[in-house]
PDB file of N, CA and C in Angstrom:
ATOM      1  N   UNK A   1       0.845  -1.175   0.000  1.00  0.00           N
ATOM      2  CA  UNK A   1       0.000   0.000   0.000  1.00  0.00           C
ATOM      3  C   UNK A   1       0.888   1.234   0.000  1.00  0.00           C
ATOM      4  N   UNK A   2       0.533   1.925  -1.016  1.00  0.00           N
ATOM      5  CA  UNK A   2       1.755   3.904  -0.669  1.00  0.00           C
ATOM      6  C   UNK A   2       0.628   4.719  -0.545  1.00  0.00           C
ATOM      7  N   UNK A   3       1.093   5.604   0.403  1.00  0.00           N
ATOM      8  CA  UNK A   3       0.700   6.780   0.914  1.00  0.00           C
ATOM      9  C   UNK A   3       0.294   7.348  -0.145  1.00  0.00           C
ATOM     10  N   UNK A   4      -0.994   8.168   0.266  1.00  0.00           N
ATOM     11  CA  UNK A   4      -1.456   9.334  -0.910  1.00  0.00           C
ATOM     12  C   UNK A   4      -1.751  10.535  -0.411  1.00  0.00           C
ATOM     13  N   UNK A   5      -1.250  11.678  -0.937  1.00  0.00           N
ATOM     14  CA  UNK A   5      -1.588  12.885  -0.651  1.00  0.00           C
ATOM     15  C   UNK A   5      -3.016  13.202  -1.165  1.00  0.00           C
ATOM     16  N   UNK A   6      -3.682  14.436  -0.630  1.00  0.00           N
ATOM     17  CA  UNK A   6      -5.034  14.900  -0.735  1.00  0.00           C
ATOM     18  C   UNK A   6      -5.363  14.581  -1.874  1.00  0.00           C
ATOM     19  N   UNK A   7      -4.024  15.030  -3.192  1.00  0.00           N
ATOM     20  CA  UNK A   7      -4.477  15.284  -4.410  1.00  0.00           C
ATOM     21  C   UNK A   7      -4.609  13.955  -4.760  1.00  0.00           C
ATOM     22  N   UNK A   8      -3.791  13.353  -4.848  1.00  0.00           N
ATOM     23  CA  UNK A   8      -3.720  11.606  -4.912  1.00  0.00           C
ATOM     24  C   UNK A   8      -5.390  11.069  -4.909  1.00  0.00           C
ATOM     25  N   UNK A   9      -5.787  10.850  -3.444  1.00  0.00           N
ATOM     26  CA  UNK A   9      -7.267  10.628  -2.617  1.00  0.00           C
ATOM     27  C   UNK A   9      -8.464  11.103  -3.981  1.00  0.00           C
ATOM     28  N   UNK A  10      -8.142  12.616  -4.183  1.00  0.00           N
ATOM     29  CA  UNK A  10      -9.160  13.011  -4.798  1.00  0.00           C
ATOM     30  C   UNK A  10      -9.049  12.805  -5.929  1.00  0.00           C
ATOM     31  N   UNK A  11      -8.237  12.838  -6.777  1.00  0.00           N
ATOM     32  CA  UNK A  11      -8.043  12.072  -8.792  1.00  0.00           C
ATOM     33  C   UNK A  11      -8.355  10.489  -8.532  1.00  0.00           C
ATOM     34  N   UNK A  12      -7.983   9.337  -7.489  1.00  0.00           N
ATOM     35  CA  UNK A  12      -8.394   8.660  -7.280  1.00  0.00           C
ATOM     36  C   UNK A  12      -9.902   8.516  -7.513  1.00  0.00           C
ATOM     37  N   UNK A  13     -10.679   9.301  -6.938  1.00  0.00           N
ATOM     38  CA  UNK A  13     -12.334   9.102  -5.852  1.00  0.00           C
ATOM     39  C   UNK A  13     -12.744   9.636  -7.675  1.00  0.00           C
ATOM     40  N   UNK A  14     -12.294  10.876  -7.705  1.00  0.00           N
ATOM     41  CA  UNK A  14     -12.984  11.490  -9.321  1.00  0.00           C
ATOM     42  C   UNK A  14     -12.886  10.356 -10.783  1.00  0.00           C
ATOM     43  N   UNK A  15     -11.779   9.555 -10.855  1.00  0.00           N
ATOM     44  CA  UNK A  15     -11.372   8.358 -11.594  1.00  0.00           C
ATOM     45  C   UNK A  15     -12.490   7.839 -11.535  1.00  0.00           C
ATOM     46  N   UNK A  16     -13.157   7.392 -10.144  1.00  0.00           N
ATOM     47  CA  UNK A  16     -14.119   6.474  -9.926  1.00  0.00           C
ATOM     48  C   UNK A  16     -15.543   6.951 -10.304  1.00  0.00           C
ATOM     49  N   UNK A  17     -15.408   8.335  -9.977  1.00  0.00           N
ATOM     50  CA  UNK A  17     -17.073   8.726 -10.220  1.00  0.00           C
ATOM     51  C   UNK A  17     -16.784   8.713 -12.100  1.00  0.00           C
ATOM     52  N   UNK A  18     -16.277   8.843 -12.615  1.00  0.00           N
ATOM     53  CA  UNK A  18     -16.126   9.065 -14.089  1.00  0.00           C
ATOM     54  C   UNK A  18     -16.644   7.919 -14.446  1.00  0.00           C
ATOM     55  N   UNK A  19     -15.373   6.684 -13.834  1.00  0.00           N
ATOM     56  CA  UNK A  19     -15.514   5.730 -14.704  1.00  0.00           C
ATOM     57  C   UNK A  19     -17.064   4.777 -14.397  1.00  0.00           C
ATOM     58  N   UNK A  20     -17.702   5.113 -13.345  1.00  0.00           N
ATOM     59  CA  UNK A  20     -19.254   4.404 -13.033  1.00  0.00           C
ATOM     60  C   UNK A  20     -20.379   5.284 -14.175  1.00  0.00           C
ATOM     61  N   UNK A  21     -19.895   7.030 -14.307  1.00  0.00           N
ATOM     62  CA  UNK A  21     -20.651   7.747 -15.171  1.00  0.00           C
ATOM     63  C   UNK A  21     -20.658   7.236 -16.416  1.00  0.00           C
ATOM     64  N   UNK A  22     -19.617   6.371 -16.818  1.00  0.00           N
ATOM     65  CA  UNK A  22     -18.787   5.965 -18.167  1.00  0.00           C
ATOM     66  C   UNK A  22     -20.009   4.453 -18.404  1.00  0.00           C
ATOM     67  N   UNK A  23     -20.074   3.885 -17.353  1.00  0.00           N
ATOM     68  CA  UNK A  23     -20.660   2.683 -17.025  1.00  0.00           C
ATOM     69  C   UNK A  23     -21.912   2.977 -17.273  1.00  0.00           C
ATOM     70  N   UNK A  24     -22.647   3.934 -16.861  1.00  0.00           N
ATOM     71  CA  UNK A  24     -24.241   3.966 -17.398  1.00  0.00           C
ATOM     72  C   UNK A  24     -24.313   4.717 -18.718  1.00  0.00           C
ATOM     73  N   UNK A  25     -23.473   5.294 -19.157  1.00  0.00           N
ATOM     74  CA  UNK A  25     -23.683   5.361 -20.670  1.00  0.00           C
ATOM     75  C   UNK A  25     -23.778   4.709 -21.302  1.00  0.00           C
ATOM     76  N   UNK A  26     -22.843   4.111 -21.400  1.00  0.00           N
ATOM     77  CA  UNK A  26     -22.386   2.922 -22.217  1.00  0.00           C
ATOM     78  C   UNK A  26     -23.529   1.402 -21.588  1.00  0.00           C
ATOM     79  N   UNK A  27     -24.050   1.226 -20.874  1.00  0.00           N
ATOM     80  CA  UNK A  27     -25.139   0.360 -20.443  1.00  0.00           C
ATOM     81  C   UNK A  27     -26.665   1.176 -21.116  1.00  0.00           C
ATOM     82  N   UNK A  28     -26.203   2.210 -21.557  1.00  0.00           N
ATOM     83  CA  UNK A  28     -28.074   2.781 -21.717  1.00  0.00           C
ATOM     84  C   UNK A  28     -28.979   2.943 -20.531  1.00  0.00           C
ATOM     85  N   UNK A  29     -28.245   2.870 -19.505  1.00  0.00           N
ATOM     86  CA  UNK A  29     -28.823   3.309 -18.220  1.00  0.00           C
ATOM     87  C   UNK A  29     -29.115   4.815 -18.088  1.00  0.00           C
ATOM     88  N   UNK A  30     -28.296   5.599 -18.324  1.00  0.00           N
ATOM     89  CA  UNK A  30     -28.307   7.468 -19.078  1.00  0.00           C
ATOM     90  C   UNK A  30     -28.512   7.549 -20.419  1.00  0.00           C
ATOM     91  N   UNK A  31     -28.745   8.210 -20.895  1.00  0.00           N
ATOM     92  CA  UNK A  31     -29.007   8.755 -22.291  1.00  0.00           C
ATOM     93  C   UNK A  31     -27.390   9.809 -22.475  1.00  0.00           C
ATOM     94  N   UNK A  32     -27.580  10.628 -21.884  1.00  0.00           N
ATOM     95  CA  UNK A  32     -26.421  11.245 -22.946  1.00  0.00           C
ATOM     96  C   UNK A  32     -25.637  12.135 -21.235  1.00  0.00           C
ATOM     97  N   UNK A  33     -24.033  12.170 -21.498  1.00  0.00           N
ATOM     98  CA  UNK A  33     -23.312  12.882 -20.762  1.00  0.00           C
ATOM     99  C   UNK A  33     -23.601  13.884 -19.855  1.00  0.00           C
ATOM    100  N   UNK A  34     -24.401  14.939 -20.935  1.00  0.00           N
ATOM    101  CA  UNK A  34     -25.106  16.169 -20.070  1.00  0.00           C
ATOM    102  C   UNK A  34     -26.127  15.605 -18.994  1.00  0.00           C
ATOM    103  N   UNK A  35     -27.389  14.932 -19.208  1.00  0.00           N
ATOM    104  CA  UNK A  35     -27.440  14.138 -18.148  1.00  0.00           C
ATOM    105  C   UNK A  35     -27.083  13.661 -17.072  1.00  0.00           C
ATOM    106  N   UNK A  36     -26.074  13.162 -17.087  1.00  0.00           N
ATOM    107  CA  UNK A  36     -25.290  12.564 -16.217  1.00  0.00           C
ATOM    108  C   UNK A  36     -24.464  13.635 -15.065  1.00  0.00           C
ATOM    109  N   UNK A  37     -23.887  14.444 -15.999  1.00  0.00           N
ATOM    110  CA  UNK A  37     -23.585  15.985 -15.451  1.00  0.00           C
ATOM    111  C   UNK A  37     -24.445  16.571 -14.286  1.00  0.00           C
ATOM    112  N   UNK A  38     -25.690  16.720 -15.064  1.00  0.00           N
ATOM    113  CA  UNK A  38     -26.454  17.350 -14.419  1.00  0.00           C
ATOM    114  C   UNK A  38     -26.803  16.852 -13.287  1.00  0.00           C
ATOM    115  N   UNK A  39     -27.147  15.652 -12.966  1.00  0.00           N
ATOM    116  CA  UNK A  39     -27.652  14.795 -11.892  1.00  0.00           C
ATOM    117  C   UNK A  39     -26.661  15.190 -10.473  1.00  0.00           C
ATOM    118  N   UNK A  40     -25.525  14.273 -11.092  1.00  0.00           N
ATOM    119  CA  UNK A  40     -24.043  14.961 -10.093  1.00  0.00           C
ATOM    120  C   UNK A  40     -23.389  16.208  -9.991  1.00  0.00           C
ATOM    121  N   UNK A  41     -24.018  17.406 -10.508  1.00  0.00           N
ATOM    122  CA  UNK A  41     -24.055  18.552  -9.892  1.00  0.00           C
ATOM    123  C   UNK A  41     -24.927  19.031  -9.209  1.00  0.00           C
ATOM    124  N   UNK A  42     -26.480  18.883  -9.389  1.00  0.00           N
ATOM    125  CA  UNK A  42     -27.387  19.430  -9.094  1.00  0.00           C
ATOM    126  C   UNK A  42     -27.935  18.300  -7.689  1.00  0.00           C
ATOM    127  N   UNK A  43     -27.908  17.290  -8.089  1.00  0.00           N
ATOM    128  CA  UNK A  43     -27.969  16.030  -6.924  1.00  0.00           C
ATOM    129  C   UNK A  43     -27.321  15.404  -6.045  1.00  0.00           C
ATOM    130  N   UNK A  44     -26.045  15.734  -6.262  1.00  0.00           N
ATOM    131  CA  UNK A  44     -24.921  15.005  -5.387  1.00  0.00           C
ATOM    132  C   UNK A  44     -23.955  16.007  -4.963  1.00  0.00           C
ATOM    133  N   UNK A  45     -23.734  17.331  -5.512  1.00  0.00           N
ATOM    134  CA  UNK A  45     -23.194  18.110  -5.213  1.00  0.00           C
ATOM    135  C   UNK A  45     -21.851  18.506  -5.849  1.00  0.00           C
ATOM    136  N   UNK A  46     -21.597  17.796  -7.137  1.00  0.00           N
ATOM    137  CA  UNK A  46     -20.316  17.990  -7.611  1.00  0.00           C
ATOM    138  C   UNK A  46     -20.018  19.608  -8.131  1.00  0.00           C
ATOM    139  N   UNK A  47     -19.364  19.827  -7.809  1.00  0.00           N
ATOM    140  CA  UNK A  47     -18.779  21.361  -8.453  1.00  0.00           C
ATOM    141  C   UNK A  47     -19.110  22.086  -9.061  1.00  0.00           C
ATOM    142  N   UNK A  48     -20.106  22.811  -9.607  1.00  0.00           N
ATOM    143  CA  UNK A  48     -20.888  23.275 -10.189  1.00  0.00           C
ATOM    144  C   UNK A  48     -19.676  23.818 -11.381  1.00  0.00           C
ATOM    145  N   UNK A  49     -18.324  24.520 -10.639  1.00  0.00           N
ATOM    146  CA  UNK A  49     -17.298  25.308 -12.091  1.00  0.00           C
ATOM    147  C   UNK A  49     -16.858  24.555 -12.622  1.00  0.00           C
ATOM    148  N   UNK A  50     -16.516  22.838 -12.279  1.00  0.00           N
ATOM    149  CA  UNK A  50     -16.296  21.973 -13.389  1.00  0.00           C
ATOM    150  C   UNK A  50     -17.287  21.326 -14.019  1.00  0.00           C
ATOM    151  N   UNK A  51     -18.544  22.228 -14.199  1.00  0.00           N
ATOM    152  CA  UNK A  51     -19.048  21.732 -15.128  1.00  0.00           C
ATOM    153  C   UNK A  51     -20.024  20.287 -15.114  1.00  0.00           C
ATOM    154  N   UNK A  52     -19.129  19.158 -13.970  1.00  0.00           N
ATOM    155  CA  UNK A  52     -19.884  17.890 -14.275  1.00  0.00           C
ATOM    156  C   UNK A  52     -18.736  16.603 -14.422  1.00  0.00           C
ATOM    157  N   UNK A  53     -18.621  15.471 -13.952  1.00  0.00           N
ATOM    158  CA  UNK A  53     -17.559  14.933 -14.212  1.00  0.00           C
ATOM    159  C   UNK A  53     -17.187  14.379 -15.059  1.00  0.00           C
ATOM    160  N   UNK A  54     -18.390  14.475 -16.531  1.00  0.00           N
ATOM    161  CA  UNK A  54     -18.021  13.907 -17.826  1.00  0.00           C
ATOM    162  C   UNK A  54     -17.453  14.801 -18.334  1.00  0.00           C
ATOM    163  N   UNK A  55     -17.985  16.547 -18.416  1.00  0.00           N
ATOM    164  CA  UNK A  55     -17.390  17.910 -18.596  1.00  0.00           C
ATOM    165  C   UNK A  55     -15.645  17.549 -18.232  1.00  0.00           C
ATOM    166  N   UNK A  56     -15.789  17.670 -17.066  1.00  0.00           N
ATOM    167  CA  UNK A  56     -14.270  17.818 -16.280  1.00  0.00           C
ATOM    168  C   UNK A  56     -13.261  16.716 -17.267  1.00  0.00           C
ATOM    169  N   UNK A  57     -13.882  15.083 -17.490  1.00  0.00           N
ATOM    170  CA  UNK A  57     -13.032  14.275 -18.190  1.00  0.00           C
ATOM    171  C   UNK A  57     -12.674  15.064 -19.530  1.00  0.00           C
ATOM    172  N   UNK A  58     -13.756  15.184 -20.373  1.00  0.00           N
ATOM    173  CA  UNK A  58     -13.050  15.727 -21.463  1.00  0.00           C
ATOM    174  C   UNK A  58     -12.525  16.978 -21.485  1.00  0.00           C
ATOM    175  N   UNK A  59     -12.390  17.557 -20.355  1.00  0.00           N
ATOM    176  CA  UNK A  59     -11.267  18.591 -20.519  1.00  0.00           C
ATOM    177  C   UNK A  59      -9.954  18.344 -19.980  1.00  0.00           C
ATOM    178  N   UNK A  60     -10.016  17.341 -18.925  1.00  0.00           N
ATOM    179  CA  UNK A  60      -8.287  16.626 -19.001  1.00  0.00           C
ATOM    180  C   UNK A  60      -8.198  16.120 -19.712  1.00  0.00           C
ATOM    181  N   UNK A  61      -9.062  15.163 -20.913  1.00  0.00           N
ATOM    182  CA  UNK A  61      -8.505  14.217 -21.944  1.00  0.00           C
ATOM    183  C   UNK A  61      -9.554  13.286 -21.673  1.00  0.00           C
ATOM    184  N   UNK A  62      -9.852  12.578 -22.485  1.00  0.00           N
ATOM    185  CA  UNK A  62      -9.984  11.073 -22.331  1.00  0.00           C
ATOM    186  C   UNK A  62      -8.876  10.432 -22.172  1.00  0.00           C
ATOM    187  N   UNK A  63      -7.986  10.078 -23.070  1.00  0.00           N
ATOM    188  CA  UNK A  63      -6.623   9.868 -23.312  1.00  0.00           C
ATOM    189  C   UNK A  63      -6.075   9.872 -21.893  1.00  0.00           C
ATOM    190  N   UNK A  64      -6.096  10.940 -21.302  1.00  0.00           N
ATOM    191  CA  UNK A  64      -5.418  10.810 -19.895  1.00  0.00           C
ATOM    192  C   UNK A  64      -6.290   9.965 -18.741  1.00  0.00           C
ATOM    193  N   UNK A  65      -7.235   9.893 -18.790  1.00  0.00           N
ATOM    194  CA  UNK A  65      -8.018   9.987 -18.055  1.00  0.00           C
ATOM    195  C   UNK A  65      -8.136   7.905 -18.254  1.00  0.00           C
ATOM    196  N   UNK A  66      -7.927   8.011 -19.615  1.00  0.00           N
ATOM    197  CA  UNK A  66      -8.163   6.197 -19.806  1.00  0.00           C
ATOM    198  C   UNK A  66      -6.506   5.574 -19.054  1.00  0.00           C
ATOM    199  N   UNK A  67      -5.152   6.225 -19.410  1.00  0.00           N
ATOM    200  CA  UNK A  67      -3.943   6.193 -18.629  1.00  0.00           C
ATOM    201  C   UNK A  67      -3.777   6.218 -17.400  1.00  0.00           C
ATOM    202  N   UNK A  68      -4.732   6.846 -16.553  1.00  0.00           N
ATOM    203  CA  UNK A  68      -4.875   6.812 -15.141  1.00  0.00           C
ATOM    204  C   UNK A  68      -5.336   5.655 -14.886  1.00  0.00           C
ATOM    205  N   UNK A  69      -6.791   5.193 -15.253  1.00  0.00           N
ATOM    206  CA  UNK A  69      -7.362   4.220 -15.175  1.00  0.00           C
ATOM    207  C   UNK A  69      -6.860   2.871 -14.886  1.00  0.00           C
ATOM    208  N   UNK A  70      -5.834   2.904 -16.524  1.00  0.00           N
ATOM    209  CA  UNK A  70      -5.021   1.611 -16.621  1.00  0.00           C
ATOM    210  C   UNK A  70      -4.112   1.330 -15.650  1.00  0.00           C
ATOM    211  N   UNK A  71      -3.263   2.274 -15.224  1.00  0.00           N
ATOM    212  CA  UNK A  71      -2.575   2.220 -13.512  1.00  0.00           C
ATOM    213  C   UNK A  71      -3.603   1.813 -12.416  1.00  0.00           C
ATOM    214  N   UNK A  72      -4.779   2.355 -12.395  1.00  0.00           N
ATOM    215  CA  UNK A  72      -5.333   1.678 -11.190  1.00  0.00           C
ATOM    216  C   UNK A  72      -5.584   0.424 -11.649  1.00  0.00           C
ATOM    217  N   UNK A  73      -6.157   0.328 -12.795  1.00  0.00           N
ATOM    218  CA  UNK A  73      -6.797  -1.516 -12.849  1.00  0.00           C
ATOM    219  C   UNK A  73      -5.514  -2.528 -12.973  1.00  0.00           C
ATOM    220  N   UNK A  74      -4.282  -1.978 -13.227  1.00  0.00           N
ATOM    221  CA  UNK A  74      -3.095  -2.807 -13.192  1.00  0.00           C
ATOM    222  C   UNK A  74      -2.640  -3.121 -11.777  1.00  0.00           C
ATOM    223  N   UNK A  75      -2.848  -2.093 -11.051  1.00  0.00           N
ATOM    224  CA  UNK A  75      -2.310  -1.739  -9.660  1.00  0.00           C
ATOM    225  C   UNK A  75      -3.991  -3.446  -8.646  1.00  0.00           C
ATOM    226  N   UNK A  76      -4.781  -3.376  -9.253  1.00  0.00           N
ATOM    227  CA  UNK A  76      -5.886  -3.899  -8.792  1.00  0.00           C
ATOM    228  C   UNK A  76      -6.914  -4.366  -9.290  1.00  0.00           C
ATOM    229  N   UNK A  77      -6.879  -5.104  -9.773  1.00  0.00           N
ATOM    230  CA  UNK A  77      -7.673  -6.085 -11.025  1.00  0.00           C
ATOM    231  C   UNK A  77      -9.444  -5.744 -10.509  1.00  0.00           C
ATOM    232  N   UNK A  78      -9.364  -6.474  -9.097  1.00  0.00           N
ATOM    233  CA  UNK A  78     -10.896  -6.626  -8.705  1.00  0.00           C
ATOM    234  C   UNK A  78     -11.495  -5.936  -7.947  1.00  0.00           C
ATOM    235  N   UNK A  79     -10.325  -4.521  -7.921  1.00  0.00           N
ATOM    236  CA  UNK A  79     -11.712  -3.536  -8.025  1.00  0.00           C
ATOM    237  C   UNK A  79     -11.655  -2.728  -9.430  1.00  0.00           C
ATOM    238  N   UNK A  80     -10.880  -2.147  -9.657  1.00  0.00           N
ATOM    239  CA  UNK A  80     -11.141  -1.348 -10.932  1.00  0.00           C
ATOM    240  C   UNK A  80     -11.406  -2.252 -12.132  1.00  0.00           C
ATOM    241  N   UNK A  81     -12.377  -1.763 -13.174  1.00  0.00           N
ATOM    242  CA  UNK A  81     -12.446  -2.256 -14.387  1.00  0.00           C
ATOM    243  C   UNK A  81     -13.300  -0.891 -15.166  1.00  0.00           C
ATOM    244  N   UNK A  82     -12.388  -1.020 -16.265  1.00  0.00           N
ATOM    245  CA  UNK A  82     -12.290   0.056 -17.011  1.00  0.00           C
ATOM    246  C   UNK A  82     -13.891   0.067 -17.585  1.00  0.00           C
ATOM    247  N   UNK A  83     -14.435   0.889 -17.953  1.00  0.00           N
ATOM    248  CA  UNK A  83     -16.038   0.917 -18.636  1.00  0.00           C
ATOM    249  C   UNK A  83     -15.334   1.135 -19.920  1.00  0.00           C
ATOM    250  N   UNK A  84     -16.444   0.023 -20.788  1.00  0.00           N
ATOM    251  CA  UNK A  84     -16.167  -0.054 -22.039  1.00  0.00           C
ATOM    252  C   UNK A  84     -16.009   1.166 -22.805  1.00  0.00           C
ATOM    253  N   UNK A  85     -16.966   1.903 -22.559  1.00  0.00           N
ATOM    254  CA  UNK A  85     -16.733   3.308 -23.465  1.00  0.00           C
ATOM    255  C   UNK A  85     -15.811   4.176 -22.952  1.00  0.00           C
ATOM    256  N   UNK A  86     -15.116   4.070 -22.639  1.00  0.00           N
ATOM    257  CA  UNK A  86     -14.030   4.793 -22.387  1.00  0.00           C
ATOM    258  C   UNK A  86     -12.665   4.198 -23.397  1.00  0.00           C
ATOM    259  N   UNK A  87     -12.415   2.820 -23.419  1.00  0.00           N
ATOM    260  CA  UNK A  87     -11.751   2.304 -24.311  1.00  0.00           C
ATOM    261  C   UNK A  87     -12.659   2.865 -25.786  1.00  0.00           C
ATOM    262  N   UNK A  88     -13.423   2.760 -26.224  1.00  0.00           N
ATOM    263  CA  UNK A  88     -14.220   3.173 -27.206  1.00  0.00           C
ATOM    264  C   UNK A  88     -13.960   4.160 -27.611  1.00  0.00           C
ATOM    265  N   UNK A  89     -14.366   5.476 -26.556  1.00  0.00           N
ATOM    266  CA  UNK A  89     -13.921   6.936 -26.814  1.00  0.00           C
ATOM    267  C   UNK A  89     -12.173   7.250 -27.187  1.00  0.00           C
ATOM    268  N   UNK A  90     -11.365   6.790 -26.456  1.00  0.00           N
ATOM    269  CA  UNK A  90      -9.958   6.776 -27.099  1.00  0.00           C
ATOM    270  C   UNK A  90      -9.977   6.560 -28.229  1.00  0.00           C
ATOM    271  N   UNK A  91      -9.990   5.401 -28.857  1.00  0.00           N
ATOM    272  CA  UNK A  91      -9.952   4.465 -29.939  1.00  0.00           C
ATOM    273  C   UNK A  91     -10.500   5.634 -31.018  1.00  0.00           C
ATOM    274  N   UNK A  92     -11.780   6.014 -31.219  1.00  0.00           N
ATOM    275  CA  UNK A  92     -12.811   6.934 -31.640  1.00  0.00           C
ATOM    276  C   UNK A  92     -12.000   8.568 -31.491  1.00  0.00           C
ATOM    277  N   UNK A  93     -11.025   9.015 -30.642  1.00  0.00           N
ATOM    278  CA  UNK A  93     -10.415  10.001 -30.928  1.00  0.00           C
ATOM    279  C   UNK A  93     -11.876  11.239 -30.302  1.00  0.00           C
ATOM    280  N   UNK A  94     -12.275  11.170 -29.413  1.00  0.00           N
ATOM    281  CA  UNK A  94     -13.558  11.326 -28.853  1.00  0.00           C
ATOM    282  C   UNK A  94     -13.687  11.532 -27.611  1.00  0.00           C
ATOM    283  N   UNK A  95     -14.876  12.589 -26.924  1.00  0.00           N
ATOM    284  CA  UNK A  95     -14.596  13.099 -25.603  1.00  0.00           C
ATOM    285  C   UNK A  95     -16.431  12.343 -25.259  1.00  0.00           C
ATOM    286  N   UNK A  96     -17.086  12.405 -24.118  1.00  0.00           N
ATOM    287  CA  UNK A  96     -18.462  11.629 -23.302  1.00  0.00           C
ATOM    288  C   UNK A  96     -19.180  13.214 -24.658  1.00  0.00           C
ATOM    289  N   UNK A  97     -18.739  14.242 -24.364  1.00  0.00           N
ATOM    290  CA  UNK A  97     -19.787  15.089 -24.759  1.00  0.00           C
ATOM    291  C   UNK A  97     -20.052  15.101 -26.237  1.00  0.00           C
ATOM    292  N   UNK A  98     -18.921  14.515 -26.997  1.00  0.00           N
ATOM    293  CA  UNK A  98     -19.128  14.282 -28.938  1.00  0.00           C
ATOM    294  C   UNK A  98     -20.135  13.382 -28.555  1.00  0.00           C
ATOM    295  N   UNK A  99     -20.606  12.161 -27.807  1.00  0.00           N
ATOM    296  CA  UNK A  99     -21.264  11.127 -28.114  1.00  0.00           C
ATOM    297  C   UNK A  99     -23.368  11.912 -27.700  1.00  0.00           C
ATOM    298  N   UNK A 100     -22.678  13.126 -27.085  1.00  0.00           N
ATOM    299  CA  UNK A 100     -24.524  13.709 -27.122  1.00  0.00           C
ATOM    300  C   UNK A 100     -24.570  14.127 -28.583  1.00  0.00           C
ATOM    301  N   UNK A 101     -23.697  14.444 -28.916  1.00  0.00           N
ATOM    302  CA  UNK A 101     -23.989  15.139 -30.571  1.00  0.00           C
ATOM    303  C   UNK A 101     -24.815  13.957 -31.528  1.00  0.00           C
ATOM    304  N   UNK A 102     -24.412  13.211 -31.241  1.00  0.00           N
ATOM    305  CA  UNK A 102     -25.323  12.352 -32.001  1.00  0.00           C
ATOM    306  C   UNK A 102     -26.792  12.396 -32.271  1.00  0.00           C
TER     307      UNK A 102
END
């Protein structure tokens, strides 16, 4: 186990809310990103200046954001597992909010 600083704790915890947000998209459980946004700002309390934590992903990247990932699920098989659309969105060159454009 290594020590984590605040910032550590919290890109950790945010990793996680992404990648479960990532999980009902891609299940058809949500309809589209903004959605999803909205719920966890207005319902759960996320940050209103980032926007939303699908917002917030595609403005660090997907790309980065799928690289983090892969360190935790390497670091820990059975808990992390990556949501399919997130591998998807890389691949696709693509952020959660191109896929409302549709």
């Amino acid at each position: 186990r290594r020590p984590m600083d605040d910032d550590a704790v919290l890109n950790t915890l945010l990793l996680a809310l992404i990648n479960e947000a990532a999980g009902l998209l891609g299940e058809g459980i949500a309809g589209r990103a903004a959605d999803v946004d909205l719920v966890l700002v207005h319902g759960y309390g996320f940050p209103r200046f980032r926007g939303g934590p699908l917002f917030h992903a595609d403005q660090i990247g997907i790309a980065t954001i799928h690289e983090q990932l892969k360190e935790l699920e390497a670091g820990d098989p059975l808990v992390w597992k990556m949501a399919p659309l997130i591998e998807q969105l890389v691949a696709g060159g693509k952020g959660f909010l191109d896929q409302d454009a549709k």
